[in-house]
Protein backbone atom coordinates (compact mmCIF):
# COMPACT_ATOMS: atom_id res chain seq x y z
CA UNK A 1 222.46 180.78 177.68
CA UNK A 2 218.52 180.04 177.54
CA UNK A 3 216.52 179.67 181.29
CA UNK A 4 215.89 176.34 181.72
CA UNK A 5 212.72 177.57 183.50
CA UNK A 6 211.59 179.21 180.46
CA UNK A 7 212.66 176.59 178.37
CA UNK A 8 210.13 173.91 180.61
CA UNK A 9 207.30 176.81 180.53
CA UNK A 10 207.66 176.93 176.46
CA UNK A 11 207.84 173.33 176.18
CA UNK A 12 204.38 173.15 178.59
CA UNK A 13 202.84 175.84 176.46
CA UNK A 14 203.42 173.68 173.46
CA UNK A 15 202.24 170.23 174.99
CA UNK A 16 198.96 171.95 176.19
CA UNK A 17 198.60 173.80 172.67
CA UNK A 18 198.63 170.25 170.84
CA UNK A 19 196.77 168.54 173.03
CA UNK A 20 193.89 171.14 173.01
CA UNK A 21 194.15 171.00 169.24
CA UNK A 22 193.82 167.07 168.83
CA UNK A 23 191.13 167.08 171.57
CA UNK A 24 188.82 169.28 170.17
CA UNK A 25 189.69 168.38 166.54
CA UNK A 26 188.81 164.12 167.74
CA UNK A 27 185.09 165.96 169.65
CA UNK A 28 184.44 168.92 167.39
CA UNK A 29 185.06 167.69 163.68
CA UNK A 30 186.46 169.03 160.66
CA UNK A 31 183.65 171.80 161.30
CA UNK A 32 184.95 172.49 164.89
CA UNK A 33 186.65 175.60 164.36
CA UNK A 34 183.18 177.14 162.16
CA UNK A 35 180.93 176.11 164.32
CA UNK A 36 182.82 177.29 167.19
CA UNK A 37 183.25 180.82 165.71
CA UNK A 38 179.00 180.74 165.16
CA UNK A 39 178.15 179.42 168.62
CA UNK A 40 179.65 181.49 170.70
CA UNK A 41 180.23 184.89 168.26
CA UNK A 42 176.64 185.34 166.64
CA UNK A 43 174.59 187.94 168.24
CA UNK A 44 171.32 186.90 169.46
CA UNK A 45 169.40 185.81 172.57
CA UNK A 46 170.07 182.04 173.67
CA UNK A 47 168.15 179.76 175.23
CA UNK A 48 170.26 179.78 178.65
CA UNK A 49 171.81 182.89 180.25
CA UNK A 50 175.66 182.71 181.05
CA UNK A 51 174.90 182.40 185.00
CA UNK A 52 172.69 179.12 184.17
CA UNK A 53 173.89 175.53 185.37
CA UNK A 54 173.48 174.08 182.33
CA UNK A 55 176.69 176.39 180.80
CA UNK A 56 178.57 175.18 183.83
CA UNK A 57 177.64 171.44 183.06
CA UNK A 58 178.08 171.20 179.67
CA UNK A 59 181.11 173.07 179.49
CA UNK A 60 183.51 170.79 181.96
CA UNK A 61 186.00 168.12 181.36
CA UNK A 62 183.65 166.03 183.20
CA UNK A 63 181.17 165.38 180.56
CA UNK A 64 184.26 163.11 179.32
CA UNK A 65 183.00 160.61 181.36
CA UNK A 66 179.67 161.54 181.44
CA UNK A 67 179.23 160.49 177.84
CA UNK A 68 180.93 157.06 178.35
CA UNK A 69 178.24 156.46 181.24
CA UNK A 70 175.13 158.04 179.35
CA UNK A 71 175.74 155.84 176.75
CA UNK A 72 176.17 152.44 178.96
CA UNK A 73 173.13 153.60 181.07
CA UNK A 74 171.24 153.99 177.58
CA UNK A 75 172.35 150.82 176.38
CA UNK A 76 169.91 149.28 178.90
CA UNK A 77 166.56 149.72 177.34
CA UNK A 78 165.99 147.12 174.65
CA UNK A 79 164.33 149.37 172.08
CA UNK A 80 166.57 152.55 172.52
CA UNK A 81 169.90 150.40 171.85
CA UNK A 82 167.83 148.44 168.65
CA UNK A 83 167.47 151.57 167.52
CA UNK A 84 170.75 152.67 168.22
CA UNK A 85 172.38 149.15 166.75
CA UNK A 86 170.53 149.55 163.28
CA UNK A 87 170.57 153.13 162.40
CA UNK A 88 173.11 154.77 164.98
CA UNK A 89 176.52 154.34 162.99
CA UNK A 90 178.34 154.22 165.86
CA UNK A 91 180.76 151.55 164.83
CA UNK A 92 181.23 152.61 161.34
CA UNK A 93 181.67 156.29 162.57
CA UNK A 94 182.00 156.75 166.05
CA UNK A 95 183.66 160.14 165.75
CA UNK A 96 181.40 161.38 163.53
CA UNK A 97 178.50 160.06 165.85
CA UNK A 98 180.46 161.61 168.70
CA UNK A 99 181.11 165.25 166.48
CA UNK A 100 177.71 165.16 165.67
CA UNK A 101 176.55 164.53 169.57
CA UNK A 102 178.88 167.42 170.64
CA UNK A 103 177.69 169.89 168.22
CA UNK A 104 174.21 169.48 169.40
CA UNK A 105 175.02 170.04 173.12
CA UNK A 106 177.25 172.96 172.43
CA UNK A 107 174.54 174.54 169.78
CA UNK A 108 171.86 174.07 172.26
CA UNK A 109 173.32 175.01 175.16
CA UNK A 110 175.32 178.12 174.22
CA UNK A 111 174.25 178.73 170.25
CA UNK A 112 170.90 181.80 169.82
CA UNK A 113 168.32 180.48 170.26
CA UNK A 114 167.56 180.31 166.70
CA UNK A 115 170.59 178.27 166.03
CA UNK A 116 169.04 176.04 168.99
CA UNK A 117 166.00 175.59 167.50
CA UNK A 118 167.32 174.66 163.98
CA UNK A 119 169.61 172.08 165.34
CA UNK A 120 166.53 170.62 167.61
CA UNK A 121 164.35 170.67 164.13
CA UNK A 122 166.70 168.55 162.09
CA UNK A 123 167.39 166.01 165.12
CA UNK A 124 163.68 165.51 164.88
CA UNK A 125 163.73 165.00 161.44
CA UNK A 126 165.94 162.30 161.43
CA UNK A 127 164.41 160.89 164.41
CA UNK A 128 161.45 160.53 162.30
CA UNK A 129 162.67 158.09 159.97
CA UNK A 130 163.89 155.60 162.24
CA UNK A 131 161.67 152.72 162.86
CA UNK A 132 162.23 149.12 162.99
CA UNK A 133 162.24 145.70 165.25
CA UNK A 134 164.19 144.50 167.79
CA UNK A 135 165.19 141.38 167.97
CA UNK A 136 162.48 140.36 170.65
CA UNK A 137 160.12 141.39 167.93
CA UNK A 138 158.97 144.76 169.79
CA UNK A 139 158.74 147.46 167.01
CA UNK A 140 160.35 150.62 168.23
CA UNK A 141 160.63 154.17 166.30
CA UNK A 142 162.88 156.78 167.64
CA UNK A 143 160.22 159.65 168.01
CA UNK A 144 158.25 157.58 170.44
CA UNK A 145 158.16 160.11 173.65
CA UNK A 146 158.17 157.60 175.93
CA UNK A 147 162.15 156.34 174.55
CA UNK A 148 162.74 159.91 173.91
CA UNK A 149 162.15 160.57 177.49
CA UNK A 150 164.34 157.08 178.27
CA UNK A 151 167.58 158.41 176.53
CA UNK A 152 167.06 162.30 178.60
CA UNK A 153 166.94 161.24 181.90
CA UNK A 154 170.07 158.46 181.36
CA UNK A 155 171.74 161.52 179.86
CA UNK A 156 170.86 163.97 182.49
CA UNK A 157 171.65 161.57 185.13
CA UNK A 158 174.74 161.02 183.88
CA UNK A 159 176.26 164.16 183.01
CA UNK A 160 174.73 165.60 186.39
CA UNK A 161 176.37 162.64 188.37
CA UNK A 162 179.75 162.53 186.82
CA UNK A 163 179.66 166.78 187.74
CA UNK A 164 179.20 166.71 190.86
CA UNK A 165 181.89 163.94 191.23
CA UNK A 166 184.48 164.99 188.75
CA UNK A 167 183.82 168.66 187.80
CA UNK A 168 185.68 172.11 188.87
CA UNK A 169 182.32 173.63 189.91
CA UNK A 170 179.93 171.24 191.68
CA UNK A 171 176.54 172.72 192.03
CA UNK A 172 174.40 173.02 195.14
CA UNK A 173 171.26 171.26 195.91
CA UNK A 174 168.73 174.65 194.28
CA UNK A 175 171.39 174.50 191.19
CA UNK A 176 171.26 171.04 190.43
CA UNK A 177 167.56 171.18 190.03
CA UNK A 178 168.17 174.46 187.97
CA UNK A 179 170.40 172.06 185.51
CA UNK A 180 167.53 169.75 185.15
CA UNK A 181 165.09 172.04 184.82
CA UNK A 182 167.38 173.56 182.15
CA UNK A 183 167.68 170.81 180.13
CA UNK A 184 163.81 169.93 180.50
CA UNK A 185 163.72 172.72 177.98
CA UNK A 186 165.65 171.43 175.39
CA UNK A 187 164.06 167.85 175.89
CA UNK A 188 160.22 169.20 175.42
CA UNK A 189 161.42 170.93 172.04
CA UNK A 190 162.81 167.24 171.06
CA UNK A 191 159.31 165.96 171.96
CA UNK A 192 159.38 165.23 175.42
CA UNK A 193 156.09 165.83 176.82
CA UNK A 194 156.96 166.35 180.50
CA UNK A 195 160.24 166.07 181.30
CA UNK A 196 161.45 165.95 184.89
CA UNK A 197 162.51 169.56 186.18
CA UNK A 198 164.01 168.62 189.55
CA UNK A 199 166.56 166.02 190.71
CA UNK A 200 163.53 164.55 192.94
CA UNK A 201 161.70 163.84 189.82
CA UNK A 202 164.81 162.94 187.35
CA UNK A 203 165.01 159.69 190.09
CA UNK A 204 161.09 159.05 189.92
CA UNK A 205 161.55 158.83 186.38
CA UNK A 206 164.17 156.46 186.51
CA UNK A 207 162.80 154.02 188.93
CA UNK A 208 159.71 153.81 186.56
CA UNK A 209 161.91 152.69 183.98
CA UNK A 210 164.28 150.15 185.30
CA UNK A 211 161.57 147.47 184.75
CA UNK A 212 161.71 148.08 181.41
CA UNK A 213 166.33 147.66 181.69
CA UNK A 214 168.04 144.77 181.00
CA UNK A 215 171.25 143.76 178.82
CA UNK A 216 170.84 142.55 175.65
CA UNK A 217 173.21 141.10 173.47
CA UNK A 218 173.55 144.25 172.22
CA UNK A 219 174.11 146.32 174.97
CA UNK A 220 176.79 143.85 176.10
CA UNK A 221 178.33 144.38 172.81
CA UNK A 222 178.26 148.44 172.96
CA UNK A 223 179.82 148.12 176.17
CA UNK A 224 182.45 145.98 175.07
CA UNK A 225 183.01 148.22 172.18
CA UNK A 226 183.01 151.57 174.18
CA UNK A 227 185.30 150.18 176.70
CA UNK A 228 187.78 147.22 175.49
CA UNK A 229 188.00 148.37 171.64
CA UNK A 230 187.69 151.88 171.45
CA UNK A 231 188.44 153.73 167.83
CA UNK A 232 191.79 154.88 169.51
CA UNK A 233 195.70 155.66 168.54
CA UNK A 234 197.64 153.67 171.21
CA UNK A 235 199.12 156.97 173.05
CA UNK A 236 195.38 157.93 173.85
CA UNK A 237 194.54 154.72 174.92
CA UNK A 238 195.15 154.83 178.66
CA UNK A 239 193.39 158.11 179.52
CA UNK A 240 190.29 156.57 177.75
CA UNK A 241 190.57 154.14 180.08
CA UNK A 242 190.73 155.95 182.64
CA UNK A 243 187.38 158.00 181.93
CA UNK A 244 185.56 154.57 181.16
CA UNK A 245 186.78 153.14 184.66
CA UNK A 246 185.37 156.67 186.41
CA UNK A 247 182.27 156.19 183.91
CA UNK A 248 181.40 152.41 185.01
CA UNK A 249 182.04 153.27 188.99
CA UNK A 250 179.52 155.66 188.33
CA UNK A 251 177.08 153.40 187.04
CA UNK A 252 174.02 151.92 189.69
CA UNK A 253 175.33 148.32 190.87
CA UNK A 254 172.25 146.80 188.97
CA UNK A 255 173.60 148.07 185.21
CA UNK A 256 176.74 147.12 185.64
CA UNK A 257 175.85 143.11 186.49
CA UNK A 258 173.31 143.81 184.25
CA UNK A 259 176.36 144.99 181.45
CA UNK A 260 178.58 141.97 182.71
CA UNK A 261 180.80 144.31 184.34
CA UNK A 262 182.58 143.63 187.39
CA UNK A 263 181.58 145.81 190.64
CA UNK A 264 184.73 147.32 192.14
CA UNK A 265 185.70 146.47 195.66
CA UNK A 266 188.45 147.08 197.78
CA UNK A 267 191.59 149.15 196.48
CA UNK A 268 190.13 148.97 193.12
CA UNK A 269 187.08 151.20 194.47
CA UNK A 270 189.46 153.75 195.08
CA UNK A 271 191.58 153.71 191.93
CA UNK A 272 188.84 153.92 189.36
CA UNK A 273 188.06 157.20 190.83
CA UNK A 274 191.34 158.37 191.43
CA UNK A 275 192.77 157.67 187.74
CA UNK A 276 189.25 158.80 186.22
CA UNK A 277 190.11 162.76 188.40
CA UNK A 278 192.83 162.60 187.09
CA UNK A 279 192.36 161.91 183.19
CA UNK A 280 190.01 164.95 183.63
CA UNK A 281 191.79 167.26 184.91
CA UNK A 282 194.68 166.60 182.48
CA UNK A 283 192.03 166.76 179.74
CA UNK A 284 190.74 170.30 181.66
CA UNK A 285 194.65 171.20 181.59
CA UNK A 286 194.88 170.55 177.75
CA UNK A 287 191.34 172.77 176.70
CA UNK A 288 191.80 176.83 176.86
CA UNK A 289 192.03 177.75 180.85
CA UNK A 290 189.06 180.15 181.91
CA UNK A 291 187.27 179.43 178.40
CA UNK A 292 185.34 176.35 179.39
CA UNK A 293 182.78 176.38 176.72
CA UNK A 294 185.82 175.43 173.91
């Protein structure tokens, strides 16, 4: 007669295994598995030692929602989302904008550091070639430090934010300044000129930009996109919405009237939270235990 108790652990084993599998197949790409193998199996020197914040960041469940709310908080400056709109793709191929996004990260933050470098090179070669008008007749190009410097600190921000409030390992006050500092590294060899290097100066640097924020009918769109009609099979559906509600309770109270969405109050201040902990933990459950940086 089988153990029942077995029987349940197998049966866990299994869940977790295929889970893990569609997971990083939906965020990693075809490629996944290669790059994978290259990142984290070449010899070499990298840019960031294993004890660095940045590893611990980058490697949690919590950047889950940390990419919903980078990408709503970008959304708010008119020229970075025309530039997004027209050349991003992110409709047409959102998982392959997504894969592509992922890759980076994981290259840069845990790839040698002439894997790194490679990967920044050919980001700034297609940044190059993207130019074009808004529709308030501005002219934008993607290589213009000043944006470039718009879309790092919404990022940092964000993934730093949604950390501290959703991740395994929050950092202390010295180690959060470490993980900006860290990723002022990467931004300069994108063609950031100074990029903030504290958490003091990550929130200069976005109060002098939120006179440049506002929705567009653009940004509205994106947001309805990323959270009402995501490129989803129905059974994956409600943990996504779980993430976004943890990713727009993050957000300032300004961006999300700005966005059109609605500010949380009472119990439903709570549950956003609650459900968004949860999604990530299930989605930490699901990745390899102890081997954050699949």
């Amino acid at each position: 007669m089988s153990d029942p108790a077995a029987t349940r652990a197998t049966a866990a084993r299994s869940l977790r295994a295929r889970a893990g599998a569609w997971l990083f197949a939906r965020v990693a790409g075809p490629e996944g598995p290669a790059n994978r193998a290259r990142i984290h199996g070449e010899p070499g020197p990298r840019w960031f030692g294993a004890d660095r914040p940045i590893r611990r960041v980058h490697g949690d469940a919590a950047m889950f929602v940390g990419g919903v709310r980078a990408l709503l908080l970008q959304s708010l400056h008119p020229l970075a989302m025309a530039a997004v709109a027209a050349h991003s793709g992110y409709r047409g191929d959102p998982w392959g904008r997504l894969q592509r996004t992922s890759t980076f990260l994981a290259v840069t933050t845990y790839g040698t550091g002439a894997d790194a470098s490679n990967a920044v090179e050919r980001v700034r070669r297609v940044h190059a070639t993207v130019r074009g008008t808004a529709p308030d007749g501005r002219p934008y190009r993607a290589d213009d430090p000043h944006l470039l410097c718009w879309v790092h600190v919404a990022e940092v921000e964000s993934f730093l934010w949604c950390h501290q409030r959703y991740g395994a390992r929050p950092l202390d006050r010295s180690e959060c300044d470490a993980y900006v500092a860290d990723t002022a590294r990467i931004a300069r060899a994108l063609g950031v000129p100074e990029p903030p290097r504290s958490t003091a100066e990550l929130r200069e640097r976005l109060a002098v930009y939120r006179p440049e924020l506002r929705a567009t009918r653009q940004a509205r769109e994106t947001a309805r996109f990323l959270l009402r009609h995501p490129p989803l099979p129905p059974l994956a559906r409600p943990a996504y919405a779980a993430l976004s509600a943890g990713a727009v309770q993050g957000l300032p109270p300004w961006a999300r009237r700005e966005l059109g969405l609605a500010d949380p109050s009472g119990p439903g201040s709570l549950v956003g939270p609650l459900v968004a902990d949860a999604a990530v933990r299930g989605i930490r459950w699901a990745m390899a235990p102890g081997a954050p940086e699949r």
